[in-house]
Protein backbone atom coordinates (compact mmCIF):
# COMPACT_ATOMS: atom_id res chain seq x y z
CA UNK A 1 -7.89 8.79 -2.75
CA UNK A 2 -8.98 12.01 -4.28
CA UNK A 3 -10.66 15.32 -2.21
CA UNK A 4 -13.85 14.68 -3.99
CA UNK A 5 -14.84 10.94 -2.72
CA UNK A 6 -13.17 11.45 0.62
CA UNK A 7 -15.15 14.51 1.18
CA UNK A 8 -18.58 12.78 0.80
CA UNK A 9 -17.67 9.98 2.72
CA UNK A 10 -15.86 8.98 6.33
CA UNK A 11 -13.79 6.20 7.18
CA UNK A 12 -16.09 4.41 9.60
CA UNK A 13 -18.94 4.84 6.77
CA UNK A 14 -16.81 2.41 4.46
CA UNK A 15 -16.25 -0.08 6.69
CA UNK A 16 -20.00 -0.26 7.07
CA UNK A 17 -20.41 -0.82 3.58
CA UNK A 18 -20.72 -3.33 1.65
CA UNK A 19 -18.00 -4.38 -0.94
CA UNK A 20 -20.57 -3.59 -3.63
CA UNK A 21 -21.46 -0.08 -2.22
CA UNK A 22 -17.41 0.52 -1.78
CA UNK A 23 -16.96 -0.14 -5.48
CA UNK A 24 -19.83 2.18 -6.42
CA UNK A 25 -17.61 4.76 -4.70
CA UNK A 26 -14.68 3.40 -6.70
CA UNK A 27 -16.57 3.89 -10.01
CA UNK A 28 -17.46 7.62 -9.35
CA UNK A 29 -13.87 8.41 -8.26
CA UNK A 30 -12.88 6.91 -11.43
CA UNK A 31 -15.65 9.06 -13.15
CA UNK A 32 -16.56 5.61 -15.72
CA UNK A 33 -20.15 4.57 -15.79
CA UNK A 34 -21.15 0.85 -14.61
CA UNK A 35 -21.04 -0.13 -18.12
CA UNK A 36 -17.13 1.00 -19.59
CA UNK A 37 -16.34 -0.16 -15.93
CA UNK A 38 -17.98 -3.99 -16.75
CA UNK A 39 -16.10 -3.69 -19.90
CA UNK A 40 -13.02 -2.43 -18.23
CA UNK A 41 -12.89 -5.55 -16.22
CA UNK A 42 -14.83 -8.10 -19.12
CA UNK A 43 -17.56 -8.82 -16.87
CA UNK A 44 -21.32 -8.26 -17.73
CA UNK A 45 -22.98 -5.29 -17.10
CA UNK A 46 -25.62 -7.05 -15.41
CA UNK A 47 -24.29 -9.17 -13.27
CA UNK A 48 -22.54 -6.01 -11.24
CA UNK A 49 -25.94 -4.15 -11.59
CA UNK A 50 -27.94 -7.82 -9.91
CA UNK A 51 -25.32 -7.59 -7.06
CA UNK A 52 -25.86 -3.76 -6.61
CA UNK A 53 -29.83 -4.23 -6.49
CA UNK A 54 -29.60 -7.14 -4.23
CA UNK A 55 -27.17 -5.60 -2.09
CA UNK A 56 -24.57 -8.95 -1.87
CA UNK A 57 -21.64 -9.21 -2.28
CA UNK A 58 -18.93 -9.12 -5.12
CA UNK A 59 -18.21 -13.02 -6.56
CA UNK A 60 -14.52 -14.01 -6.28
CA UNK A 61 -14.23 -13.89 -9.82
CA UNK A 62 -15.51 -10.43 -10.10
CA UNK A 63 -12.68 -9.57 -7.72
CA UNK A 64 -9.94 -11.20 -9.72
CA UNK A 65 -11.36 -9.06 -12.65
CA UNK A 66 -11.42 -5.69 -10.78
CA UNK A 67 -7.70 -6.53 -9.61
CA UNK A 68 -6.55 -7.50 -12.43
CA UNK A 69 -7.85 -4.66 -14.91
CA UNK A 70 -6.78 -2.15 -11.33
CA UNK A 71 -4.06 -2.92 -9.99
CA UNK A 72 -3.29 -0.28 -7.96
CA UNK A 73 -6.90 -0.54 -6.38
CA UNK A 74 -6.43 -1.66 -2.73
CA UNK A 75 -8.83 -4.85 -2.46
CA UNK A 76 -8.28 -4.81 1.19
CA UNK A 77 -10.08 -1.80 1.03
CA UNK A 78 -12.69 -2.93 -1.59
CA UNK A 79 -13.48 -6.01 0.49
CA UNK A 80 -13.37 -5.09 3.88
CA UNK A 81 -13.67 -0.87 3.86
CA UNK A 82 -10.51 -0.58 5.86
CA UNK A 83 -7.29 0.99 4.55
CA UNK A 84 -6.84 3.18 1.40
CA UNK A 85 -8.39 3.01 -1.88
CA UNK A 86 -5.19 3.58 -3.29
CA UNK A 87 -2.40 1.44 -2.49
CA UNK A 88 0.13 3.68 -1.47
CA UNK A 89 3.95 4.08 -2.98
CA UNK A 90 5.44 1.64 -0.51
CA UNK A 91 2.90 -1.02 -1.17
CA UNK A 92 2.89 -0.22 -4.99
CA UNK A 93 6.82 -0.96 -5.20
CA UNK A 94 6.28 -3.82 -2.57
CA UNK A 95 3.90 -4.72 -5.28
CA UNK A 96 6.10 -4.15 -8.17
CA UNK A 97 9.08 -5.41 -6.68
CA UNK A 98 11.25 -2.57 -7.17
CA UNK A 99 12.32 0.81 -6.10
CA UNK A 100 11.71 2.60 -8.71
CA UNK A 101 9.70 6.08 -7.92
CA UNK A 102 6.92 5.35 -10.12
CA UNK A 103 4.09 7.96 -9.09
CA UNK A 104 0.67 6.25 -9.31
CA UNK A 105 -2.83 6.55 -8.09
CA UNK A 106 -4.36 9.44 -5.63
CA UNK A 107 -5.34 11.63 -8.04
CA UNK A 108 -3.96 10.74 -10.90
CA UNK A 109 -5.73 9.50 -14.23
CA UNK A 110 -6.26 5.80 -13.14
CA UNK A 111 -7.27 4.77 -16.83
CA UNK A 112 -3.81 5.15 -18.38
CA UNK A 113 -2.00 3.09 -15.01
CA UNK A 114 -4.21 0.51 -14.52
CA UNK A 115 -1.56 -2.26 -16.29
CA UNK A 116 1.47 -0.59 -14.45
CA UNK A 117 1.00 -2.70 -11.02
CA UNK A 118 1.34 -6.61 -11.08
CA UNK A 119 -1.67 -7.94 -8.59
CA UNK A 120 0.25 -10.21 -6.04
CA UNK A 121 -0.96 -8.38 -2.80
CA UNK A 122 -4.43 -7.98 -4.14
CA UNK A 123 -4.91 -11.83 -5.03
CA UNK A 124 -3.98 -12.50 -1.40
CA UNK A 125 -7.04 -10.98 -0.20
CA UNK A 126 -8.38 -12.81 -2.94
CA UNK A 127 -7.07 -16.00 -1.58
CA UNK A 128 -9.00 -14.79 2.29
CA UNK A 129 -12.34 -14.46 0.74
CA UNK A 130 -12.05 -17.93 -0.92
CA UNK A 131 -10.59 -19.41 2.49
CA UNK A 132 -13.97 -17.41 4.16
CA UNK A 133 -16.57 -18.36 1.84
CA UNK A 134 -15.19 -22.11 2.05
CA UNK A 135 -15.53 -21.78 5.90
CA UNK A 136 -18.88 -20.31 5.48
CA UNK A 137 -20.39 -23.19 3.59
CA UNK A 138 -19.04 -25.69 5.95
CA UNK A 139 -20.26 -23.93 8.89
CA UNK A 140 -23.77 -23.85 7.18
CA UNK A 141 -23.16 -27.61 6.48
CA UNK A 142 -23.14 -27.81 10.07
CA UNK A 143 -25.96 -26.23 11.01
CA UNK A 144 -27.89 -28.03 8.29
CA UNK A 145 -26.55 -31.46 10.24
CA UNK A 146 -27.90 -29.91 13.42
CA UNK A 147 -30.83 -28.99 12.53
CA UNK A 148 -31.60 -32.30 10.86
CA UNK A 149 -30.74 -33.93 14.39
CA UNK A 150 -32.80 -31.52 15.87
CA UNK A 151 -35.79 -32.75 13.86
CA UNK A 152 -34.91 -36.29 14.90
CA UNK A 153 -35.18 -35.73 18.47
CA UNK A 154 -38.78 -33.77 18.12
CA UNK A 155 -40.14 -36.68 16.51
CA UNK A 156 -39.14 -39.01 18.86
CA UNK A 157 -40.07 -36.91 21.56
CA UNK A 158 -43.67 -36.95 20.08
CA UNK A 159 -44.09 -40.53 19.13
CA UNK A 160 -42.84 -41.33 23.11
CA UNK A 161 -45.49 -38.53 24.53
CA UNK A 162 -48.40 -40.86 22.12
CA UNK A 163 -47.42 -43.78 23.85
């Protein structure tokens, strides 16, 4: 991650971000606007400016994008604020699945790399959100259910307190 971004901002404040703030910071270290980002990663313009005015969080789809037009973009960090923004040279060859000494990211011009990293690591965090977002609806499910129930007991409980 360059000087510039890291100076503004501290470790614990990107983990208290959302995924949507994190890759505003992303687009100013890149130093693109929201729109040649959007058609970086051949998504609409709008629907990453709806998700920065609500505040929500990134779709799984607008993920894949972002990974796969960045590569070398850490979507651990994207997603959860922990780690690097960069992946680092280990993870990039881990990546990559050689040794060769390949020097990308942190501080270098991202535009001309972002095809040089395959996006393997990156669509396992993919994979988490999906797993997390599945649980999430079922859990809601649930609640739903209970609530329901809960519904069905206060009625009862007033048609037995007429009697």
């Amino acid at each position: 991650m360059s000087t510039k971004v890291v100076e503004f901002f501290t470790v614990g404040m990107f983990i208290s971000m959302k995924a949507v703030e994190r890759l505003y910071v992303f687009l100013r270290e890149l130093g693109v606007s929201e729109s040649e980002f959007a058609k970086s990663i051949k998504v609409d313009r709008q629907r990453l400016n709806k998700a920065k005015n609500k505040n929500s969080e990134l779709k799984t789809d607008v993920l894949e994008h972002i990974s796969n037009a960045y590569p070398n973009l850490n979507l651990k960090w994207l997603i959860t604020g922990k780690g690097q923004m960069w992946l680092n040279e280990e993870e990039q060859k881990i990546i990559n699945g050689d040794n060769n000494n390949t020097q990308i990211g942190q501080g270098h011009n991202y535009k001309q790399q972002h095809n040089v990293l395959n996006d393997s690591a990156n669509s396992s965090c993919v994979q988490e959100l999906e797993a997390a977002k599945r649980e999430i609806e079922l859990l809601k499910k649930a609640v739903e259910d209970k609530e329901e129930r809960i519904k069905d007991k206060e009625m009862i409980i007033e048609m037995l307190k007429k009697k």
